[in-house]
C-alpha atoms as a PDB file:
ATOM      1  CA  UNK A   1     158.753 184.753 122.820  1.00  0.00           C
ATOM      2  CA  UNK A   2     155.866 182.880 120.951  1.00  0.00           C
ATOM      3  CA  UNK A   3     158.817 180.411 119.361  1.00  0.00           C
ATOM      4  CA  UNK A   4     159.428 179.710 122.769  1.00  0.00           C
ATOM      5  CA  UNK A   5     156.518 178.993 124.499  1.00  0.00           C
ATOM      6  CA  UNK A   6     155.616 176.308 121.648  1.00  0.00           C
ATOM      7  CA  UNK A   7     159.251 175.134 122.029  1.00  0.00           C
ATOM      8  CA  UNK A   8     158.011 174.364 126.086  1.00  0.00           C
ATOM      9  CA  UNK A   9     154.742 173.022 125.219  1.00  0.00           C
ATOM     10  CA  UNK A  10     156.017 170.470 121.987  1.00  0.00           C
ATOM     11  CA  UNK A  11     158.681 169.410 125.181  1.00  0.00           C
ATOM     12  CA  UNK A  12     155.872 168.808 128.032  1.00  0.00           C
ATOM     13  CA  UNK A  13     153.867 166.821 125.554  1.00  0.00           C
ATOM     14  CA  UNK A  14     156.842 164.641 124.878  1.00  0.00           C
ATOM     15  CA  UNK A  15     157.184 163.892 128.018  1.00  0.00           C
ATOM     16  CA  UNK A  16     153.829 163.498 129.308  1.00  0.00           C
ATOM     17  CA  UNK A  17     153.646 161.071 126.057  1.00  0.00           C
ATOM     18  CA  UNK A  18     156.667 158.977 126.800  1.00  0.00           C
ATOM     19  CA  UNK A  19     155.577 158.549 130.808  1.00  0.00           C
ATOM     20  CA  UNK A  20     152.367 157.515 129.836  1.00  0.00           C
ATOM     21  CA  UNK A  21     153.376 155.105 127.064  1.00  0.00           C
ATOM     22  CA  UNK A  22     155.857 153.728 130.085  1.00  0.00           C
ATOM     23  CA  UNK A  23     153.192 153.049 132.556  1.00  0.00           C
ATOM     24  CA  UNK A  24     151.428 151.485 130.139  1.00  0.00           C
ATOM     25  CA  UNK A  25     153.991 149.157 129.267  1.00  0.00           C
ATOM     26  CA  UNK A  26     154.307 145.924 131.100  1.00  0.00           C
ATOM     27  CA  UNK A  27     157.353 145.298 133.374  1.00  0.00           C
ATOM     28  CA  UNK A  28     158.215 142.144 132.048  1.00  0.00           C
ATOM     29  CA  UNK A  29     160.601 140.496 135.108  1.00  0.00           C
ATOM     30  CA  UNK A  30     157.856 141.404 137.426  1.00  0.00           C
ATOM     31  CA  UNK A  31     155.433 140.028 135.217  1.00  0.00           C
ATOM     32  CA  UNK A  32     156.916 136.315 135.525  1.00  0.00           C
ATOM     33  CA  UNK A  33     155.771 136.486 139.312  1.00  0.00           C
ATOM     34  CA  UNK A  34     152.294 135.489 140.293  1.00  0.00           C
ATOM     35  CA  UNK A  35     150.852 136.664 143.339  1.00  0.00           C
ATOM     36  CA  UNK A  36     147.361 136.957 144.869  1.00  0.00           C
ATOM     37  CA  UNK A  37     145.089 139.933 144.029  1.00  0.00           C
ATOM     38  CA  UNK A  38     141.854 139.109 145.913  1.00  0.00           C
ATOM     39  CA  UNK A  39     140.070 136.577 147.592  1.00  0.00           C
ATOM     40  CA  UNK A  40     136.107 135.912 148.787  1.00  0.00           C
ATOM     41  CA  UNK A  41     135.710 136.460 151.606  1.00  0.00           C
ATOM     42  CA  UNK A  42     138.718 139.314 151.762  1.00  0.00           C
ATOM     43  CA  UNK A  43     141.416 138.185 153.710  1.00  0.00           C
ATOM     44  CA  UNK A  44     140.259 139.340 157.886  1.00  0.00           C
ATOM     45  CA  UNK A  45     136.655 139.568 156.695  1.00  0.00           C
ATOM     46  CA  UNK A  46     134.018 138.473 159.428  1.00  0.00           C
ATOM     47  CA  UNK A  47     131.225 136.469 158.156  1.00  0.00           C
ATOM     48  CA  UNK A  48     127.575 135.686 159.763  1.00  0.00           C
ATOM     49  CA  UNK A  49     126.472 133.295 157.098  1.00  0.00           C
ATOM     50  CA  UNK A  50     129.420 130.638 155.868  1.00  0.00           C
ATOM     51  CA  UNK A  51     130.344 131.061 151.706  1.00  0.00           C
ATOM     52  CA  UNK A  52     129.248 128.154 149.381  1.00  0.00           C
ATOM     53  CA  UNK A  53     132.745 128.534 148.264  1.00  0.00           C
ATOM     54  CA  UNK A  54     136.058 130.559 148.247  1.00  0.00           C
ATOM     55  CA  UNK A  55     137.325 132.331 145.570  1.00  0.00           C
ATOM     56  CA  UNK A  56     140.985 132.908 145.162  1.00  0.00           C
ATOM     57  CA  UNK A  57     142.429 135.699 142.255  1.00  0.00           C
ATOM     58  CA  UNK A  58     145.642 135.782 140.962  1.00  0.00           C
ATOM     59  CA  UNK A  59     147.453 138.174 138.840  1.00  0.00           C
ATOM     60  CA  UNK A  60     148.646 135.269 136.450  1.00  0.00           C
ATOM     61  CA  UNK A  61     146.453 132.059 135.444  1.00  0.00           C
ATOM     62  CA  UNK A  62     147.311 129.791 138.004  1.00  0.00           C
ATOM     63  CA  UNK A  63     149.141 125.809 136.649  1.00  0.00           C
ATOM     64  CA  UNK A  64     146.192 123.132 138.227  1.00  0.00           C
ATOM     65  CA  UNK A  65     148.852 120.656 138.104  1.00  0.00           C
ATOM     66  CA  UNK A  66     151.201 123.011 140.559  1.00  0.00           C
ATOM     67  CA  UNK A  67     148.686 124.496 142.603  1.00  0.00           C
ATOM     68  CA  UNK A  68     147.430 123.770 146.290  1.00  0.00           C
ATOM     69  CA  UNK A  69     144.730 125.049 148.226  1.00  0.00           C
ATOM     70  CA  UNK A  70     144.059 123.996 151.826  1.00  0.00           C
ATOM     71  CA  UNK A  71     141.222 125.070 153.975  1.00  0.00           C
ATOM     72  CA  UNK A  72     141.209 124.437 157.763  1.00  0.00           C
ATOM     73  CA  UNK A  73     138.647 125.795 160.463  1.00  0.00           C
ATOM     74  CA  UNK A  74     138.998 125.673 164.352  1.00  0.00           C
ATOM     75  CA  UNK A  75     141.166 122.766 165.910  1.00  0.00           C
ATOM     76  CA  UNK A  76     142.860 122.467 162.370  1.00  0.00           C
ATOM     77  CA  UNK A  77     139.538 120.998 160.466  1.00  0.00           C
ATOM     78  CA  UNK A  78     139.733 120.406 157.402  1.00  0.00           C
ATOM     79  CA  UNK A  79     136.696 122.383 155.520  1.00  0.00           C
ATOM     80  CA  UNK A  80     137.325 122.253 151.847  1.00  0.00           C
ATOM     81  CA  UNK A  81     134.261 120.848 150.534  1.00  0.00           C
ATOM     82  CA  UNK A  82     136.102 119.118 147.447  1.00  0.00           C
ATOM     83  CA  UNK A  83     139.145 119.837 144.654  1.00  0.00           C
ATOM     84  CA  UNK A  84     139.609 123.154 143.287  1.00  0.00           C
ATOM     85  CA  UNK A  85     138.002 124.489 140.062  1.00  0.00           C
ATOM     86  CA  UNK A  86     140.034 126.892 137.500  1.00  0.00           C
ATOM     87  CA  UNK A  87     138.781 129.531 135.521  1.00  0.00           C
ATOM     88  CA  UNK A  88     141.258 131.762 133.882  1.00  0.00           C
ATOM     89  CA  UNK A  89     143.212 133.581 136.887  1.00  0.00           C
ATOM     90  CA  UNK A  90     140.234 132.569 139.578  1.00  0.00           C
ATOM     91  CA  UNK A  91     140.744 129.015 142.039  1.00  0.00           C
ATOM     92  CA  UNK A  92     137.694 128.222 143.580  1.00  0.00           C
ATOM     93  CA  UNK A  93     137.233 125.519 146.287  1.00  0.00           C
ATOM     94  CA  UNK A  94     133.827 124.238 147.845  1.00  0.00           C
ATOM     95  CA  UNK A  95     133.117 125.362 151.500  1.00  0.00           C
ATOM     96  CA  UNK A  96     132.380 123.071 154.034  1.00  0.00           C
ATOM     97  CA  UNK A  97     131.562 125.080 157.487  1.00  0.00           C
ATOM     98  CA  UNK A  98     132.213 123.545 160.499  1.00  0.00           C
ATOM     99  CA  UNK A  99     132.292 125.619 163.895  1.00  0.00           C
ATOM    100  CA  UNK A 100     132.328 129.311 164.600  1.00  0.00           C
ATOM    101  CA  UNK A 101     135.483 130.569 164.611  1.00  0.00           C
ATOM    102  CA  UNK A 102     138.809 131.145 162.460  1.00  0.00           C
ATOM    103  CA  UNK A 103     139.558 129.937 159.053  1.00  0.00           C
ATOM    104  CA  UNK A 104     142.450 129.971 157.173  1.00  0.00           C
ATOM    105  CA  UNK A 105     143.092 129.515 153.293  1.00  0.00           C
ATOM    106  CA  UNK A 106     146.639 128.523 152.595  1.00  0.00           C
ATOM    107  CA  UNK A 107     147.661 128.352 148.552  1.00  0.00           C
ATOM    108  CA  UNK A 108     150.449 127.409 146.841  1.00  0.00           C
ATOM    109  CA  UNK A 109     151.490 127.687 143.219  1.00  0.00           C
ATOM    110  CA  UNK A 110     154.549 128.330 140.900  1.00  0.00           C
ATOM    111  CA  UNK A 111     155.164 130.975 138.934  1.00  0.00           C
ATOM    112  CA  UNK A 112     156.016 130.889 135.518  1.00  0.00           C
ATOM    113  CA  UNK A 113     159.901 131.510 135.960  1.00  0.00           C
ATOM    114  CA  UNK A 114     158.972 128.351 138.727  1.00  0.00           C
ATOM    115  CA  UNK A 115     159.382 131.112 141.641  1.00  0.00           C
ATOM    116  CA  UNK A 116     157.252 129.206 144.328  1.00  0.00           C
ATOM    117  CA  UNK A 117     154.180 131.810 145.771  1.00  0.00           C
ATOM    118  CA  UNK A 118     152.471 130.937 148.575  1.00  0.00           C
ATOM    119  CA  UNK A 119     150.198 132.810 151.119  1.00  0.00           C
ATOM    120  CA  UNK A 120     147.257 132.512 153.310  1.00  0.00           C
ATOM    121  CA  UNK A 121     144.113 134.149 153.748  1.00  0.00           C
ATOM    122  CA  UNK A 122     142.040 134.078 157.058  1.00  0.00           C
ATOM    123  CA  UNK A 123     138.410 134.874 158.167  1.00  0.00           C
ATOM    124  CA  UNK A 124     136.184 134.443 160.992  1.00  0.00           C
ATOM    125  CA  UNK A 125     133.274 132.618 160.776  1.00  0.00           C
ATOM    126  CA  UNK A 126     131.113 133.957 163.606  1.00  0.00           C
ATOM    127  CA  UNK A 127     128.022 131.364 163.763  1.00  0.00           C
ATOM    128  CA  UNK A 128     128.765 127.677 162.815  1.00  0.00           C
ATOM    129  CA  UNK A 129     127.594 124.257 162.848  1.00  0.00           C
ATOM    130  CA  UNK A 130     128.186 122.208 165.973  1.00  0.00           C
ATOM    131  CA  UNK A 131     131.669 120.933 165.582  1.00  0.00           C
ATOM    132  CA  UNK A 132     132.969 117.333 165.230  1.00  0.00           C
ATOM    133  CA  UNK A 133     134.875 115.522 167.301  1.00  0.00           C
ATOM    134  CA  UNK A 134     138.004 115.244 165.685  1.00  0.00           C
ATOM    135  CA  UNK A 135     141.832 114.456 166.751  1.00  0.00           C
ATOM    136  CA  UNK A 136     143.579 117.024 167.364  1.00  0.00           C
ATOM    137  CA  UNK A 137     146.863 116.637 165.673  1.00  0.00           C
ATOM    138  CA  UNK A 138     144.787 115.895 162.492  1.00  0.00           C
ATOM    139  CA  UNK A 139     146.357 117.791 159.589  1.00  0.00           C
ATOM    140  CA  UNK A 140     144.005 119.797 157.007  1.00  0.00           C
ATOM    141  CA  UNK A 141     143.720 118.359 154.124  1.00  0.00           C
ATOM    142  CA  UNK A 142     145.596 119.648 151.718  1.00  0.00           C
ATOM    143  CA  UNK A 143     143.307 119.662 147.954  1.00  0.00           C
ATOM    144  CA  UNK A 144     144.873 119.662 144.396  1.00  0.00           C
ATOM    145  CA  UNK A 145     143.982 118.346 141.130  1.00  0.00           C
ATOM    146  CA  UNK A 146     144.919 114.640 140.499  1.00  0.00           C
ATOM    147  CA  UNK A 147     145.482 114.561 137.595  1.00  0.00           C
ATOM    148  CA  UNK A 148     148.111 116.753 135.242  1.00  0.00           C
ATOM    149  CA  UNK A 149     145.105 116.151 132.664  1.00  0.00           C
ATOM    150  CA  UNK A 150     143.095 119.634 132.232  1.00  0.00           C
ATOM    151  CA  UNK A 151     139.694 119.554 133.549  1.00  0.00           C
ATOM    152  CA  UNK A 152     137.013 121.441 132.057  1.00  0.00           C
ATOM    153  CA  UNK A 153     136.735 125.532 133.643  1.00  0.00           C
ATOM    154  CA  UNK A 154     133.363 125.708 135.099  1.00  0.00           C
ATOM    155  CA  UNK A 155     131.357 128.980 132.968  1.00  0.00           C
ATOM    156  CA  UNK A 156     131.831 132.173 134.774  1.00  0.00           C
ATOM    157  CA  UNK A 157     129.543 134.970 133.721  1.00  0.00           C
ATOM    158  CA  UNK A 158     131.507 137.373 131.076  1.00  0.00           C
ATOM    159  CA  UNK A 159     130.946 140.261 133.710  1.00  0.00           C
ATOM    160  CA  UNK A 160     133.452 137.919 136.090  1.00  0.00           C
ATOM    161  CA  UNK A 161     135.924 137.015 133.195  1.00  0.00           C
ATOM    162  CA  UNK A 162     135.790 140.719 132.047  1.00  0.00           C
ATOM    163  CA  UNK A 163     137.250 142.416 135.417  1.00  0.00           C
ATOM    164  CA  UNK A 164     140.650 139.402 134.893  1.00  0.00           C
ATOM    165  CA  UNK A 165     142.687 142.218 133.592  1.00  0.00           C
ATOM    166  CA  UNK A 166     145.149 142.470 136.204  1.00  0.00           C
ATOM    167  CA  UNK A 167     143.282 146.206 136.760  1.00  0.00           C
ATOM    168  CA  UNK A 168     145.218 147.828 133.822  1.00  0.00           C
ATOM    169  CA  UNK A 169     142.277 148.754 132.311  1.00  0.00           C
ATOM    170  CA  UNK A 170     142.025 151.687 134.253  1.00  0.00           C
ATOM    171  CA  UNK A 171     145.923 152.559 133.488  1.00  0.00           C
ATOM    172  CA  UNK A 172     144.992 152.668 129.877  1.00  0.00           C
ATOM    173  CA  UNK A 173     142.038 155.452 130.321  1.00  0.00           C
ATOM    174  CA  UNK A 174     144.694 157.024 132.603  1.00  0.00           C
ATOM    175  CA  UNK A 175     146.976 157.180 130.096  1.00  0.00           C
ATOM    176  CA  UNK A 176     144.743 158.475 127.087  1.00  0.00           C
ATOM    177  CA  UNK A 177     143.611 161.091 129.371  1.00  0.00           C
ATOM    178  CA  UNK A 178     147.370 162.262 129.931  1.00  0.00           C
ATOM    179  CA  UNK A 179     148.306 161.921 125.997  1.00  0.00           C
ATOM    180  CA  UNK A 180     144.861 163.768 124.936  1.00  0.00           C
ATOM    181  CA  UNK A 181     145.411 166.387 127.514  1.00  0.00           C
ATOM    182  CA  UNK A 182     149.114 166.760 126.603  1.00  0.00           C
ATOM    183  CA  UNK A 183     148.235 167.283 122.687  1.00  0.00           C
ATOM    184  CA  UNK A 184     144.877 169.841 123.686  1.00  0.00           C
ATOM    185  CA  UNK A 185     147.421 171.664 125.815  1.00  0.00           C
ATOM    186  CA  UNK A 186     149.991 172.035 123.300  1.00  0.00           C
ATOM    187  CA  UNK A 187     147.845 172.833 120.281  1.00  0.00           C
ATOM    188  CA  UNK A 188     146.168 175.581 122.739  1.00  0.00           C
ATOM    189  CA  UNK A 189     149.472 177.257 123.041  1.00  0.00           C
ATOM    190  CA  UNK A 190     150.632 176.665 119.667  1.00  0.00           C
ATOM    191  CA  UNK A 191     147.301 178.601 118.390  1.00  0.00           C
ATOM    192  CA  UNK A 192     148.072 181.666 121.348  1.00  0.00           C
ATOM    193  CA  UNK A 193     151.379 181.560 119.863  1.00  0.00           C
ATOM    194  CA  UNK A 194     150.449 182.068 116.116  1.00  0.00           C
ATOM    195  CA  UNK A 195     148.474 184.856 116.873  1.00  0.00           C
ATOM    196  CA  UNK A 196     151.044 186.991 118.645  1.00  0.00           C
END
């Protein structure tokens, strides 16, 4: 009976080994497709005080030459205080507030494989300045690089650039945890086994 109970545990840790090595593993035709993984302010967020700025994070570093970012506040304004700024898998665009009320953040980028992504964000701004007078069919104004030519990334603090993982950090610890586990577990029974 000892035989077989090291038989089972030599199996489990097999397998526990082989589904951790495959969730650690990336998935390579998903990994061609970009797509947002955060934004500041958080997509819905209600804010008191306007941003200086607004972060967008992407799972992929984002092309400046294929990427668009437009900001517009209430009555279509356009409040993007200037062009974009890259930094690894972060866009950033200057803030400009204008009146209380909704903003949206629309982006729009290619992936790798050229698969277009595009999406919005949207927060409320619940104090603002007094608002302009502006036409209303005015479109927002839409803000990309203007040049192909890279521009120098602005420094982010290495505590920013260290959490541009894509969050598989955590899937690695994960994963060493299940493999360690899996060998303590069967070298446990192996040991019971010997003695019997």
């Amino acid at each position: 009976m000892g035989g077989r109970v090291a038989r089972v545990a030599r199996t489990w840790a097999v397998v526990l080994g082989v589904v951790a090595a495959s969730a650690l593993l990336p998935a390579a035709p998903a990994a061609a497709h970009n797509s947002l993984t955060g934004s500041d302010p958080r997509d819905g967020a209600r804010l008191a005080a306007a941003p200086e700025r607004i972060e967008l994070r992407f799972l992929a570093t984002p092309k400046e030459a294929t990427t668009e970012v437009t900001v517009a506040g209430p009555d279509n304004v356009a409040a993007a205080g200037g062009a974009p700024t890259f930094a690894g898998k972060r866009v950033t665009v200057p803030f400009r507030p204008g009146a209380a009320g909704l903003y949206i953040v629309t982006y729009r980028l290619a992936s790798d494989d050229g698969h277009p992504v595009k999406g919005e964000i949207r927060f409320t701004l619940t104090t603002g300045t007094p608002a302009e007078s502006p036409s209303a069919s005015a479109p927002p104004t839409t803000v990309a690089p203007t040049s192909a030519a890279p521009s120098p990334a602005s420094p982010t603090p290495a505590a920013a650039e260290a959490d541009d993982d894509g969050g598989t950090g955590w899937l690695w610890a994960a994963g060493a945890v299940v493999v360690l586990a899996a060998l303590g577990g069967g070298l446990l029974l192996r040991r019971r086994a010997a003695r019997r």
